[in-house]
Each structure stands twice: as C-alpha cells, then as structure tokens.
PDB file of N, CA and C in Angstrom:
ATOM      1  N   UNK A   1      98.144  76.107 126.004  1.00  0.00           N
ATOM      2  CA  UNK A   1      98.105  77.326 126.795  1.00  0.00           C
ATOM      3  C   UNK A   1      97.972  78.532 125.877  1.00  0.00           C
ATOM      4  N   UNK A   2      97.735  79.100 126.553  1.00  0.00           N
ATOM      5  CA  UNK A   2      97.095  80.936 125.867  1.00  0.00           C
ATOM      6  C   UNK A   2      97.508  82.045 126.307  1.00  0.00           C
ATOM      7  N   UNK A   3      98.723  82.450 125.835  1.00  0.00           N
ATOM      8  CA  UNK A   3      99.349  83.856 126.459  1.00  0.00           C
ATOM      9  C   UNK A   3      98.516  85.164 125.843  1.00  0.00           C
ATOM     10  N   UNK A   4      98.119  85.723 127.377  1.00  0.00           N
ATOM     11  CA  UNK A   4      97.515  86.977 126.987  1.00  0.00           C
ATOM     12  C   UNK A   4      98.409  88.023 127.684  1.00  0.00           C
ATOM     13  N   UNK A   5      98.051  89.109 126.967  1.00  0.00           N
ATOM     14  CA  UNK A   5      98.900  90.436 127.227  1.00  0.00           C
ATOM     15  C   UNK A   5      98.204  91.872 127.120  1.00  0.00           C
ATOM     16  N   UNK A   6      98.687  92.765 127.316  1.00  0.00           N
ATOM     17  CA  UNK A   6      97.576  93.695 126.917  1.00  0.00           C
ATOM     18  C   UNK A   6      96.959  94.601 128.012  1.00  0.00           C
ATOM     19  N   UNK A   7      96.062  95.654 127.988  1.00  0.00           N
ATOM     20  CA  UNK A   7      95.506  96.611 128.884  1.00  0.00           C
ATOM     21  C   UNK A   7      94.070  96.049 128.821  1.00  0.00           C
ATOM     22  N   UNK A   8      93.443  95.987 129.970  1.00  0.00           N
ATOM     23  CA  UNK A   8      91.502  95.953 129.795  1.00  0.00           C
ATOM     24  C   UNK A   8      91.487  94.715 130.511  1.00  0.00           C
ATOM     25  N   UNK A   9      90.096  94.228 130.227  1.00  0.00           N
ATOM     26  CA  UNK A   9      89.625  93.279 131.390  1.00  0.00           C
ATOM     27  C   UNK A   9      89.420  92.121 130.883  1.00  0.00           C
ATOM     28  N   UNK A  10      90.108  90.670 131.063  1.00  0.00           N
ATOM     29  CA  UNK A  10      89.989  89.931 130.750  1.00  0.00           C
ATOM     30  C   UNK A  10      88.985  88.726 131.248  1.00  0.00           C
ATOM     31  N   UNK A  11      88.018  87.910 130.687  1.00  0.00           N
ATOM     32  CA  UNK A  11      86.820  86.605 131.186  1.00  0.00           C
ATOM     33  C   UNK A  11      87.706  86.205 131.065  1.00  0.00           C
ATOM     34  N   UNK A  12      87.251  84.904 132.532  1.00  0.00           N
ATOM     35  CA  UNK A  12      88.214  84.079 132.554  1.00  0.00           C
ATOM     36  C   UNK A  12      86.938  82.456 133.483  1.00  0.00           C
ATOM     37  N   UNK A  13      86.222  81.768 133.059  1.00  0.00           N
ATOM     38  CA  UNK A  13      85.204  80.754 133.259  1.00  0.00           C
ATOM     39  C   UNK A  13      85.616  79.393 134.081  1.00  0.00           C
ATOM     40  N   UNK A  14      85.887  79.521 134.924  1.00  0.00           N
ATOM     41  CA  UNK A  14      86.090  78.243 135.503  1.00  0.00           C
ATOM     42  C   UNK A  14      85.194  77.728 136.888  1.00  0.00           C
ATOM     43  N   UNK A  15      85.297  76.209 136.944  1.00  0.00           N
ATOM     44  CA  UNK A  15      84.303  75.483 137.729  1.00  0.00           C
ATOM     45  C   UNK A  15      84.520  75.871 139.099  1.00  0.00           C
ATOM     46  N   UNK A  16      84.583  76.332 140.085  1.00  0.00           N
ATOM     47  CA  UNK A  16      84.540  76.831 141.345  1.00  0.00           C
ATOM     48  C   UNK A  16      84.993  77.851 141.373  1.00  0.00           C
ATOM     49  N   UNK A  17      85.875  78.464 142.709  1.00  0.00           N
ATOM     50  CA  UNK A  17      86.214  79.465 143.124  1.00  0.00           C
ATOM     51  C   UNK A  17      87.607  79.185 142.258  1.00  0.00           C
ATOM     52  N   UNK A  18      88.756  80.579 142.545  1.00  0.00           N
ATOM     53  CA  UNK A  18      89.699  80.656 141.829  1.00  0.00           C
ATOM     54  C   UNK A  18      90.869  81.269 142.947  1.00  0.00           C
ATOM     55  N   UNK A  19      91.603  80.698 143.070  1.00  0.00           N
ATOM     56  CA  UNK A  19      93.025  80.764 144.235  1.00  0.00           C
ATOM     57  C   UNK A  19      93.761  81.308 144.092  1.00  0.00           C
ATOM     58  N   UNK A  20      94.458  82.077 144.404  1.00  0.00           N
ATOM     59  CA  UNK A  20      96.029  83.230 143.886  1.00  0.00           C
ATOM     60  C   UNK A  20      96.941  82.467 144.722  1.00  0.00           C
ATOM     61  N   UNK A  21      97.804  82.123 144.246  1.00  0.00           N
ATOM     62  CA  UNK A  21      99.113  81.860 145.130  1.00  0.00           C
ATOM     63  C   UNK A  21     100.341  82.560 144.808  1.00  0.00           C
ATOM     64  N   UNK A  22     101.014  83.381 145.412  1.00  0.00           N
ATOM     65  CA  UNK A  22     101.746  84.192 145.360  1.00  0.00           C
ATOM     66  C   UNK A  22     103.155  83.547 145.534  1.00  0.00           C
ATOM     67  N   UNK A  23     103.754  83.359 144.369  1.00  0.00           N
ATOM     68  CA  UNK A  23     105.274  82.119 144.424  1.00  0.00           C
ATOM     69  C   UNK A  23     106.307  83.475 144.620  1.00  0.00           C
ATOM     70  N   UNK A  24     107.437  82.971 145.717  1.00  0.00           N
ATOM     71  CA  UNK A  24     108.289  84.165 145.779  1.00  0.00           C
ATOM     72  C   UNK A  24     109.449  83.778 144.652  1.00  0.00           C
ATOM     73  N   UNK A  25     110.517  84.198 144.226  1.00  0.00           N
ATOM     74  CA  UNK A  25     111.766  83.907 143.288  1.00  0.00           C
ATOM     75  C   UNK A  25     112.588  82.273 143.984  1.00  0.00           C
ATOM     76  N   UNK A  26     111.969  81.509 143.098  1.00  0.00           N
ATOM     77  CA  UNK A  26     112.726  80.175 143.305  1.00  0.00           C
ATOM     78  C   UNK A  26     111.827  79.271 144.078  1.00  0.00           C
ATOM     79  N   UNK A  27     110.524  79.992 144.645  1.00  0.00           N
ATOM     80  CA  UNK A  27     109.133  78.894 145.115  1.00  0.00           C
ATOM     81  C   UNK A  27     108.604  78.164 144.064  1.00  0.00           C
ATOM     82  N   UNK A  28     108.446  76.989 144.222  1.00  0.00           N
ATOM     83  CA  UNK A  28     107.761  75.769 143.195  1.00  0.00           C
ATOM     84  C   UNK A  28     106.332  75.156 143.652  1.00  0.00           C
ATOM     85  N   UNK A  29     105.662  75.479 142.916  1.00  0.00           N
ATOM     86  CA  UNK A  29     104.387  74.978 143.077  1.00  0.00           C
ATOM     87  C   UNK A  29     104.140  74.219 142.290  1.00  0.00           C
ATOM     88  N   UNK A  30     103.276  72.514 142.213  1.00  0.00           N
ATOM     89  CA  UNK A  30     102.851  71.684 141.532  1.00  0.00           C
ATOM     90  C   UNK A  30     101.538  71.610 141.508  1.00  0.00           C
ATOM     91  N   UNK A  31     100.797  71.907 140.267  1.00  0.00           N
ATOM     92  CA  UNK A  31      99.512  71.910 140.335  1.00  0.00           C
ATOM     93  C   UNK A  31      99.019  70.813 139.097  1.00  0.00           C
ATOM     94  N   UNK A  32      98.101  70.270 139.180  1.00  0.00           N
ATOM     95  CA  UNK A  32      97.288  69.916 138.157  1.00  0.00           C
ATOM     96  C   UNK A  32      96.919  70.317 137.286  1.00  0.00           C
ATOM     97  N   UNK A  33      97.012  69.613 136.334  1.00  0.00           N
ATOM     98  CA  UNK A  33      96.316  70.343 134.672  1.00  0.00           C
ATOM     99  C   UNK A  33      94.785  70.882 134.998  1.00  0.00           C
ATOM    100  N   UNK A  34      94.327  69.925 135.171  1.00  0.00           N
ATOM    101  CA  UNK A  34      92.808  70.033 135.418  1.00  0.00           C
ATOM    102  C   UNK A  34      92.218  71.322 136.416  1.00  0.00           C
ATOM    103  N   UNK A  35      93.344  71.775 136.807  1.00  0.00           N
ATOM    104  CA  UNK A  35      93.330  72.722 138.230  1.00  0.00           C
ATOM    105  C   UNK A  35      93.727  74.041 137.995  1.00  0.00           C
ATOM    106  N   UNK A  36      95.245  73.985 136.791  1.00  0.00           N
ATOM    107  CA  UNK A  36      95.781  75.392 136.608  1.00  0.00           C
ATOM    108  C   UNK A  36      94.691  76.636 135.608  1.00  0.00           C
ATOM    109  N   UNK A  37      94.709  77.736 136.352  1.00  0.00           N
ATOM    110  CA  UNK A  37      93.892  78.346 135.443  1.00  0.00           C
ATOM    111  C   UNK A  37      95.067  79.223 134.460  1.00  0.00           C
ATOM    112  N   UNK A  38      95.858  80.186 135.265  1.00  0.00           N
ATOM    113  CA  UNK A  38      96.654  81.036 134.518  1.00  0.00           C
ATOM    114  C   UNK A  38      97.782  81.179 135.864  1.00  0.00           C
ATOM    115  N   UNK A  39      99.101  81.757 134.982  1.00  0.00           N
ATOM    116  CA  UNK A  39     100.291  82.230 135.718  1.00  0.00           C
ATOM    117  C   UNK A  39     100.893  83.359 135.012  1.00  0.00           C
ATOM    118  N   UNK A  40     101.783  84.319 136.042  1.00  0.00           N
ATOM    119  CA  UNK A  40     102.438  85.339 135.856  1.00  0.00           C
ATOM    120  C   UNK A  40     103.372  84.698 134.315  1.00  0.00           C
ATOM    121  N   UNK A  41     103.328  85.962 133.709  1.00  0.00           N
ATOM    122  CA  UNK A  41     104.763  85.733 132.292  1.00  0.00           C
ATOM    123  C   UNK A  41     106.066  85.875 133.187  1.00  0.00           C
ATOM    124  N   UNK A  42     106.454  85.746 134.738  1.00  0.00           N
ATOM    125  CA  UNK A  42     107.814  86.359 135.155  1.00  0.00           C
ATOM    126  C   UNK A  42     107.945  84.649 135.476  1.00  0.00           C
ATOM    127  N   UNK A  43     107.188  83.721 135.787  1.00  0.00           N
ATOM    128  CA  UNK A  43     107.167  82.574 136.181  1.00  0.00           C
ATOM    129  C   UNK A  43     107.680  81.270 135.247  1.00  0.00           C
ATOM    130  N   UNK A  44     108.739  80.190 135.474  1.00  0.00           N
ATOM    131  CA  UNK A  44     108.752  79.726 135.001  1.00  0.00           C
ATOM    132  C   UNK A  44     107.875  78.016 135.231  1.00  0.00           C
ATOM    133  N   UNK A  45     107.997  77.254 133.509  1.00  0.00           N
ATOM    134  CA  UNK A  45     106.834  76.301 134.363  1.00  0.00           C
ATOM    135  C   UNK A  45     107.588  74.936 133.202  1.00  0.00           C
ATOM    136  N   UNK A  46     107.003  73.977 133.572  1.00  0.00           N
ATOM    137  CA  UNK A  46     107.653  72.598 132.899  1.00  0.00           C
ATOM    138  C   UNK A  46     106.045  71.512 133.282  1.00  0.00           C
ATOM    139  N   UNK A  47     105.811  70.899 132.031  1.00  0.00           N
ATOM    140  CA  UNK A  47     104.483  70.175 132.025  1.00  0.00           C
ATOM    141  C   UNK A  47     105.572  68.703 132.488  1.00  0.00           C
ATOM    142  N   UNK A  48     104.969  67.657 133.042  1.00  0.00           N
ATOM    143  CA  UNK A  48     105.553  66.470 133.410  1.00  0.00           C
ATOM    144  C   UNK A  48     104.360  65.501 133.982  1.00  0.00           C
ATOM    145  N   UNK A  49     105.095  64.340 133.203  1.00  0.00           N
ATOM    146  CA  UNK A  49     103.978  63.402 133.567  1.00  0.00           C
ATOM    147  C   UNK A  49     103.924  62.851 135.347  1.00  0.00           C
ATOM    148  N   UNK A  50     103.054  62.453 136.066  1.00  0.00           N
ATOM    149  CA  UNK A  50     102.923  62.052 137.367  1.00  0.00           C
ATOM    150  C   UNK A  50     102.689  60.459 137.615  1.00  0.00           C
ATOM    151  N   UNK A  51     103.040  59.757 138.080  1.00  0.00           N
ATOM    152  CA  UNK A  51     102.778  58.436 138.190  1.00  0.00           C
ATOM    153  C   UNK A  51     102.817  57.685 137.157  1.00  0.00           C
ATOM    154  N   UNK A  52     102.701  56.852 137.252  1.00  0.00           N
ATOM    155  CA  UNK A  52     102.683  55.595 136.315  1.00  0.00           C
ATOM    156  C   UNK A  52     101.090  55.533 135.755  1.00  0.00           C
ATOM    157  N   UNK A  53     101.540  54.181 135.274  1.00  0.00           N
ATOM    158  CA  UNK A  53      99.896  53.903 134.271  1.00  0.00           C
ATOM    159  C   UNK A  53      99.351  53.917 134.742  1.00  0.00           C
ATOM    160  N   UNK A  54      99.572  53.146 135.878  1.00  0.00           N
ATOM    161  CA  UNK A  54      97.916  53.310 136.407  1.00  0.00           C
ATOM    162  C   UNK A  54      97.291  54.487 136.783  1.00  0.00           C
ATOM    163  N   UNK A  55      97.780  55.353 137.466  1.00  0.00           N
ATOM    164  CA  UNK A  55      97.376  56.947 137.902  1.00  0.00           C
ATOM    165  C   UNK A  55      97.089  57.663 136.714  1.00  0.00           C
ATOM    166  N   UNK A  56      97.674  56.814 135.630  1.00  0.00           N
ATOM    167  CA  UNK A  56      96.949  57.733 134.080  1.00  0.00           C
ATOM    168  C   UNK A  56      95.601  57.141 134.063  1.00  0.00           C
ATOM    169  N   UNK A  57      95.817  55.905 133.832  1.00  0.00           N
ATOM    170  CA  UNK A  57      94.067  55.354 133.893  1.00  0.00           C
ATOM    171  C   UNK A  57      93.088  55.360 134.928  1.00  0.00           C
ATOM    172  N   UNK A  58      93.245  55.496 135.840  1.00  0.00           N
ATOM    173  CA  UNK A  58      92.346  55.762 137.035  1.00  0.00           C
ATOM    174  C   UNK A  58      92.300  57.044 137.287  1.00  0.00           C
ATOM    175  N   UNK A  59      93.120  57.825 136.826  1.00  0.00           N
ATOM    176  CA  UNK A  59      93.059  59.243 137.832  1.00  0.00           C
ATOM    177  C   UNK A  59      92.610  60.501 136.853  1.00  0.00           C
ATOM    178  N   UNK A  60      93.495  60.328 135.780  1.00  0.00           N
ATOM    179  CA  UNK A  60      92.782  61.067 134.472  1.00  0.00           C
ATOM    180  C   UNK A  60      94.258  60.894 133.521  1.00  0.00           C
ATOM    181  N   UNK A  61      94.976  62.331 133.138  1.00  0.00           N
ATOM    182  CA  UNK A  61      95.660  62.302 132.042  1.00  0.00           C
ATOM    183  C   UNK A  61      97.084  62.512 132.215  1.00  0.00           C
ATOM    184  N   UNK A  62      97.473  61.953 134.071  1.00  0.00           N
ATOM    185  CA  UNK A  62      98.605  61.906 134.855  1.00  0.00           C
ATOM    186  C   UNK A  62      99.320  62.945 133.980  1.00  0.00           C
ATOM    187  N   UNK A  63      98.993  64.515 133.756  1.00  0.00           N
ATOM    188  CA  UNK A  63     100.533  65.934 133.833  1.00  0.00           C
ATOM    189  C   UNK A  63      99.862  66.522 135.057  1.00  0.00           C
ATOM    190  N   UNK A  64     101.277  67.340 135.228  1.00  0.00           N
ATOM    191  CA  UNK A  64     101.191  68.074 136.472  1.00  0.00           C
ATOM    192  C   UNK A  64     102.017  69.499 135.477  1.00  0.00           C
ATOM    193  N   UNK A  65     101.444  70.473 136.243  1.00  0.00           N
ATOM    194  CA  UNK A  65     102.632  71.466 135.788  1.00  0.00           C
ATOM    195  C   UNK A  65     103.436  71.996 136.951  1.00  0.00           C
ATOM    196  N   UNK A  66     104.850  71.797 136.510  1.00  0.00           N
ATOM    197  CA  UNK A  66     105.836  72.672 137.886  1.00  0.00           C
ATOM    198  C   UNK A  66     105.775  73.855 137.624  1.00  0.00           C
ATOM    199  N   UNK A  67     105.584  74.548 138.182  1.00  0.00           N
ATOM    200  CA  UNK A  67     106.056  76.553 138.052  1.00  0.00           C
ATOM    201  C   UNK A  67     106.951  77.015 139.518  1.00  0.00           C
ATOM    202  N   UNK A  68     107.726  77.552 138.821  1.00  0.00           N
ATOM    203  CA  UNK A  68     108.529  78.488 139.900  1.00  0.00           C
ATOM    204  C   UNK A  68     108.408  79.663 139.415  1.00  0.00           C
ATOM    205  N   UNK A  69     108.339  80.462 140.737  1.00  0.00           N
ATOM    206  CA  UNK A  69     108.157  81.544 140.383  1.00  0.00           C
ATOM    207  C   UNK A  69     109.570  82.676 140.868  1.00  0.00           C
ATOM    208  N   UNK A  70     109.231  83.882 140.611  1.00  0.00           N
ATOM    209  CA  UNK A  70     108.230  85.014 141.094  1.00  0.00           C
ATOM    210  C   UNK A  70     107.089  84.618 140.322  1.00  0.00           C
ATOM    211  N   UNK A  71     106.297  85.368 140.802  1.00  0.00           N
ATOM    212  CA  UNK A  71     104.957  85.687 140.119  1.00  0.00           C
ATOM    213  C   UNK A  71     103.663  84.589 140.908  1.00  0.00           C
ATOM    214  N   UNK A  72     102.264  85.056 140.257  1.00  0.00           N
ATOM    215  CA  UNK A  72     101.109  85.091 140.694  1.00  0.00           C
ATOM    216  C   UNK A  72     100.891  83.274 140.187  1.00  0.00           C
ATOM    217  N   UNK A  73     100.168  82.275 140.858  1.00  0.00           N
ATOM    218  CA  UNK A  73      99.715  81.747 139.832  1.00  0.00           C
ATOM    219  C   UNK A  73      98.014  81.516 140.196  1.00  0.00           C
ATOM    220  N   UNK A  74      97.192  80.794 139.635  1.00  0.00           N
ATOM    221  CA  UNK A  74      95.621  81.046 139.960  1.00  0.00           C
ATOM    222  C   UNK A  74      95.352  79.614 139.597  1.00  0.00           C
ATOM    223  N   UNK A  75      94.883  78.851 140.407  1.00  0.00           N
ATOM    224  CA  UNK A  75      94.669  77.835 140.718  1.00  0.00           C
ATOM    225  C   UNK A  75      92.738  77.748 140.929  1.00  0.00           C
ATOM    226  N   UNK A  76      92.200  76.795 139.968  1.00  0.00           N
ATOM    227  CA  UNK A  76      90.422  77.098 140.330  1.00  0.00           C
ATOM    228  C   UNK A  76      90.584  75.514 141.484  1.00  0.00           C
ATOM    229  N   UNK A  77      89.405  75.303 141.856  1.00  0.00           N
ATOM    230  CA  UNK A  77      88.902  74.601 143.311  1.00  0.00           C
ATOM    231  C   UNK A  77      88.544  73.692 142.732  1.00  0.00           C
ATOM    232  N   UNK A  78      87.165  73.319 141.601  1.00  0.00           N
ATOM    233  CA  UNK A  78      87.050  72.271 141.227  1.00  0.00           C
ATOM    234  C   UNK A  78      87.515  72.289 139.395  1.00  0.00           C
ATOM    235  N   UNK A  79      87.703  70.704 139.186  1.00  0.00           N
ATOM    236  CA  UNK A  79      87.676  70.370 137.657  1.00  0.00           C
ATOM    237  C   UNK A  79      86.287  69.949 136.978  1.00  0.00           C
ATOM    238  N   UNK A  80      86.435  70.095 135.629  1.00  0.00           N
ATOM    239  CA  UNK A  80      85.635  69.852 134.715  1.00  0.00           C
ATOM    240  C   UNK A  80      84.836  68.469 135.159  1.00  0.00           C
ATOM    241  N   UNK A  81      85.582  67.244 135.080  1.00  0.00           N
ATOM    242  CA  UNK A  81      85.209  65.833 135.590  1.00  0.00           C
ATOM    243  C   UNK A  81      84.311  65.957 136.364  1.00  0.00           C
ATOM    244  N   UNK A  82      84.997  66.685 138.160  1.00  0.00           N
ATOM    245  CA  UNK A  82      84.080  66.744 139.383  1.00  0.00           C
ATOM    246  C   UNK A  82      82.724  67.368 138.703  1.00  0.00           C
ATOM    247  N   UNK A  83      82.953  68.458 138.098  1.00  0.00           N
ATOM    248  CA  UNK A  83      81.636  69.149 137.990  1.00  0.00           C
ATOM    249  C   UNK A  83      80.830  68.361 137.548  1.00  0.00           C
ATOM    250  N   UNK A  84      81.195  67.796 136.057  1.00  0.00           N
ATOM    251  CA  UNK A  84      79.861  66.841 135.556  1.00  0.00           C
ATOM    252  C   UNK A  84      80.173  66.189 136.268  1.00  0.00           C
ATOM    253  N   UNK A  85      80.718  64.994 137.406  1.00  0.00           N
ATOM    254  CA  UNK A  85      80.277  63.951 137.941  1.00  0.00           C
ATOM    255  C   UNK A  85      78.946  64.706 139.243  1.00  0.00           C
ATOM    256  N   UNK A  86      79.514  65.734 139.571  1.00  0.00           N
ATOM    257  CA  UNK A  86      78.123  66.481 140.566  1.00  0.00           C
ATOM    258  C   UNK A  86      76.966  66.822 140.122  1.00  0.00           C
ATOM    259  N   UNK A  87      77.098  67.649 138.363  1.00  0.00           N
ATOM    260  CA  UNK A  87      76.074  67.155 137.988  1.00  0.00           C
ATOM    261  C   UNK A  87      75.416  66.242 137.811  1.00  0.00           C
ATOM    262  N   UNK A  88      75.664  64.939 137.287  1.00  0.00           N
ATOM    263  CA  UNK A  88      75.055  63.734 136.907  1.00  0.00           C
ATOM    264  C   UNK A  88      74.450  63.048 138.529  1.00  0.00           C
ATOM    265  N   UNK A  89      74.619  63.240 139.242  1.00  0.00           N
ATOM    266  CA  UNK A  89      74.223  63.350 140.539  1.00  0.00           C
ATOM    267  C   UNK A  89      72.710  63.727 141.114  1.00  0.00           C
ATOM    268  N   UNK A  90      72.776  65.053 139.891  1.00  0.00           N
ATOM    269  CA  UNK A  90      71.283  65.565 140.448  1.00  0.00           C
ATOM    270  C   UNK A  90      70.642  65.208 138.931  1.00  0.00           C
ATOM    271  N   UNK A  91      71.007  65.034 137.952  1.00  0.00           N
ATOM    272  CA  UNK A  91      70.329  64.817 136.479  1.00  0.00           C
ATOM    273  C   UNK A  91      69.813  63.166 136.948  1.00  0.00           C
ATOM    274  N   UNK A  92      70.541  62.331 137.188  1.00  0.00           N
ATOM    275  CA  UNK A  92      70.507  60.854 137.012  1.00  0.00           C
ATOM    276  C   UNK A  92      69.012  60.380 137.560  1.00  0.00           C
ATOM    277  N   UNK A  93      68.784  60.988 138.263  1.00  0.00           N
ATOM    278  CA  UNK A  93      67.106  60.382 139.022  1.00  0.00           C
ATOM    279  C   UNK A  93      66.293  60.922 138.023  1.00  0.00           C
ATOM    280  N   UNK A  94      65.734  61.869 137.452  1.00  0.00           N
ATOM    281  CA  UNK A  94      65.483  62.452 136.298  1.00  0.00           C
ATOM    282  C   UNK A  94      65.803  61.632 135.108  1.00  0.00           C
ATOM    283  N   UNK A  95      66.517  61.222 134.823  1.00  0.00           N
ATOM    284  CA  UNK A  95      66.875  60.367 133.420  1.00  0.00           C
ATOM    285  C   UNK A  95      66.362  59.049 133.969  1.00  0.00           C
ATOM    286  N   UNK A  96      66.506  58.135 134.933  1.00  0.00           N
ATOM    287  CA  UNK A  96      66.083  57.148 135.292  1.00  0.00           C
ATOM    288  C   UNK A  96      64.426  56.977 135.252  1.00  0.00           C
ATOM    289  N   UNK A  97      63.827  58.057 136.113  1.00  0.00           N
ATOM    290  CA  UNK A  97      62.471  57.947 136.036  1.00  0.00           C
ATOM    291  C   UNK A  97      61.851  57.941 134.924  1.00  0.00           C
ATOM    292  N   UNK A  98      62.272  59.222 133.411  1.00  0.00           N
ATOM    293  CA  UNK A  98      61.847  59.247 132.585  1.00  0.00           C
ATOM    294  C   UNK A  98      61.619  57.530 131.953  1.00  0.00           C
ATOM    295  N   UNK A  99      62.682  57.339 131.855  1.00  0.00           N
ATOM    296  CA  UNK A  99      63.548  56.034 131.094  1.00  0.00           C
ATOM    297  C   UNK A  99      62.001  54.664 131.480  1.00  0.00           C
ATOM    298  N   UNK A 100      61.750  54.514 132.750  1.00  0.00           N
ATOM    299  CA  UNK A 100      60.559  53.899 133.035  1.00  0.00           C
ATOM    300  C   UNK A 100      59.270  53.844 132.125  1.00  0.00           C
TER     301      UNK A 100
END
C-alpha cells in the first residue's frame, strides 16, 4: 500500500468504474485485494486470509482487507484478471486465425 498525503490532484488508474462507500465510526467493510483502490487515513484496516486452499488456488490470492471506519473507502468494479480475461476474449480469434 501507498500512503498519500498532501494538497493537489491525485491519478489514480483502475479497471472499471470506482465506488465510494462511506463507512460510519465502527462500520466494517470487507473488500478484496483485487478490488480495494484507496481508504480514508481516519479508517482502520487488517489484511486476512479468506478460505482455505482451495479458494487460494481457484479463486486467486485468498486476502481480503477488513476496514472499519469512519472514513471514505473506494472500491473499483472490475479486477486486473477479469480485464485481461475480457480481453483475451476479443484478441483470441485474431491470434488463432493468424496462427493458421
């Protein structure tokens, strides 16, 4: 993680849209690694693993992060994975034909 601070406008690049969820003092939200973009500095948070092996090997790298808040947290819509698997979707007929 990457604590930023500071006045001015910060880029911030992620694969879909991007979600605000507004945690009140002592609300807990569980989000995905693959999912969290950024959270308030008033918020607290704890990385923890989710499931067992198998949900590590099938699912990806089984953490979740807990955060309670106050504070903001920003949650994006899709992950890295989905994206290239949507890409490879529209590339794959293209690589196949060439490949002929």
């Amino acid at each position: 993680m990457i604590k930023v601070t500071g006045d001015g406008a910060l880029f911030i690049n992620t694969f879909g849209a991007i979600d605000k969820h507004a945690l009140k003092p002592g609300q807990t939200l569980i989000v995905d690694n693959f999912h969290l973009v950024a959270f308030s500095d008033t918020c607290n948070y704890k990385v923890t693993k989710f499931g067992g092996l198998k949900e590590t090997l099938l699912g990806g790298e089984g953490l979740v992060t807990q955060i309670t808040g106050p504070g903001d947290v920003y949650i994006q819509t899709k992950n890295l994975r989905e994206f290239v698997e949507w890409l490879w979707t529209l590339i794959e007929p293209r690589v196949r034909a060439r490949a002929r």
